[in-house]
Protein backbone atom coordinates (compact mmCIF):
# COMPACT_ATOMS: atom_id res chain seq x y z
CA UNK A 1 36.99 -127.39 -186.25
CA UNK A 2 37.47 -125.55 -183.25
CA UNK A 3 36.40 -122.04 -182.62
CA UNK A 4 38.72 -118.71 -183.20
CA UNK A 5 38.33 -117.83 -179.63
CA UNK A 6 39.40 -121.50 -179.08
CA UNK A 7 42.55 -120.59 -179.96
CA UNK A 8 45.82 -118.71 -177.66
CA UNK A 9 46.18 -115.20 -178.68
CA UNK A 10 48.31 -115.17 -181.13
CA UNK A 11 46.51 -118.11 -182.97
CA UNK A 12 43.55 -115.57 -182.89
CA UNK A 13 45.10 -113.23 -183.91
CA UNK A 14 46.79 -114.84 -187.40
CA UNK A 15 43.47 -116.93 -186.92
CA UNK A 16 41.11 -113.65 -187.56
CA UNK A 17 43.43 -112.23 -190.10
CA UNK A 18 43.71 -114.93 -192.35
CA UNK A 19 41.44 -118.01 -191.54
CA UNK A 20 41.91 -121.05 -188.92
CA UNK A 21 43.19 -123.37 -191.26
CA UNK A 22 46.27 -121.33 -191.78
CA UNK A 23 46.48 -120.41 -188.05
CA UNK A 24 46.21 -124.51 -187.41
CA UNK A 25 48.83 -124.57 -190.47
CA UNK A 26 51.51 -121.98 -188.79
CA UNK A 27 50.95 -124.07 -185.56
CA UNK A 28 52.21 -127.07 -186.54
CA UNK A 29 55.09 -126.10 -188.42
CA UNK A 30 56.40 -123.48 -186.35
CA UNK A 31 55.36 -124.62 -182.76
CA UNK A 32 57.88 -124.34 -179.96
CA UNK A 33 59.65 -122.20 -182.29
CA UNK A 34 60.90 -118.16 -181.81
CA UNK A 35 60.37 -116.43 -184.71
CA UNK A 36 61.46 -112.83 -185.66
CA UNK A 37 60.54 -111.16 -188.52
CA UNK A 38 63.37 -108.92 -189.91
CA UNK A 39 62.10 -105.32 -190.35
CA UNK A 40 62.39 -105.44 -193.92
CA UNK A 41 60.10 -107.83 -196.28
CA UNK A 42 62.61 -106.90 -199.36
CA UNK A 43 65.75 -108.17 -200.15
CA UNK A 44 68.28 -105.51 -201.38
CA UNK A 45 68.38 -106.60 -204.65
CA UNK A 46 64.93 -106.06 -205.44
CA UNK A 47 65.06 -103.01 -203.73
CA UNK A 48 67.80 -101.91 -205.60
CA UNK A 49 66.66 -103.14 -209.21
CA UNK A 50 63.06 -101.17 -208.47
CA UNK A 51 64.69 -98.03 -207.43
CA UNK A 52 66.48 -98.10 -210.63
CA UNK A 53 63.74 -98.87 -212.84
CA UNK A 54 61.18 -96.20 -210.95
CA UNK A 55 63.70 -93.25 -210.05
CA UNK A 56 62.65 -89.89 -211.94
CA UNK A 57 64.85 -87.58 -210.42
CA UNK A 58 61.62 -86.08 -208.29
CA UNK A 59 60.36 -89.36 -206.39
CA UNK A 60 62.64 -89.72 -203.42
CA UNK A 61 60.39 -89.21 -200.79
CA UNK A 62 57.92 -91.65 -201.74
CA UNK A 63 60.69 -94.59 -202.66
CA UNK A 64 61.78 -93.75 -199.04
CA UNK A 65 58.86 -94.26 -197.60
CA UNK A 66 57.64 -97.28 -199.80
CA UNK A 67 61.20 -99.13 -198.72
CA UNK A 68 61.26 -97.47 -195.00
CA UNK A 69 64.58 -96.09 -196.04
CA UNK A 70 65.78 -92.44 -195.47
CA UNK A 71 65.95 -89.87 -198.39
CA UNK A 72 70.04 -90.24 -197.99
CA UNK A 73 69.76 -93.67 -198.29
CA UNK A 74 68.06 -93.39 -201.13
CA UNK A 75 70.02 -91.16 -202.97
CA UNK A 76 73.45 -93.72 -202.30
CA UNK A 77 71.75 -96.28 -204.05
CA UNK A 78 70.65 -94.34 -206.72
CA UNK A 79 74.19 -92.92 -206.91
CA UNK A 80 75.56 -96.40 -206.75
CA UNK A 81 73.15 -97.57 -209.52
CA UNK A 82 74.52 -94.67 -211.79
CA UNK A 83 78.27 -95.47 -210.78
CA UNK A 84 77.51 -98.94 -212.34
């Protein structure tokens, strides 16, 4: 097996965080290929089922910043959960 620093910069780089075998993995699946991450990593309705279950009436802040939503934001979907 080749060496990390074998590898383009980006291949070091997933190479280094997770092992070479994954980096030589992502490679040949996704070569040639753009990818973009969305901003996000969780899909509303998770976001919207935790909210529910962890809202205490004093936690905003932190479900904002767990979610990278705004403390408006999450008060609509708490007020949308209670609406339901």
């Amino acid at each position: 097996m080749s060496e990390i620093t074998d590898f383009a910069d980006i291949y070091q780089e997933i190479a280094r965080k997770t092992s070479p075998e994954i980096a030589v993995e992502i490679h040949r699946l996704f070569k040639g290929q753009q990818i973009i991450f969305p901003k996000k990593l969780y899909n509303k309705e998770y976001i919207y089922s935790y909210i529910k279950q962890n809202y205490n009436g004093r936690n905003v802040r932190e479900l904002s910043m767990m979610f990278e939503y705004s403390d408006r934001r999450v008060r609509q979907i708490v007020k949308l959960i209670k609406a339901e």
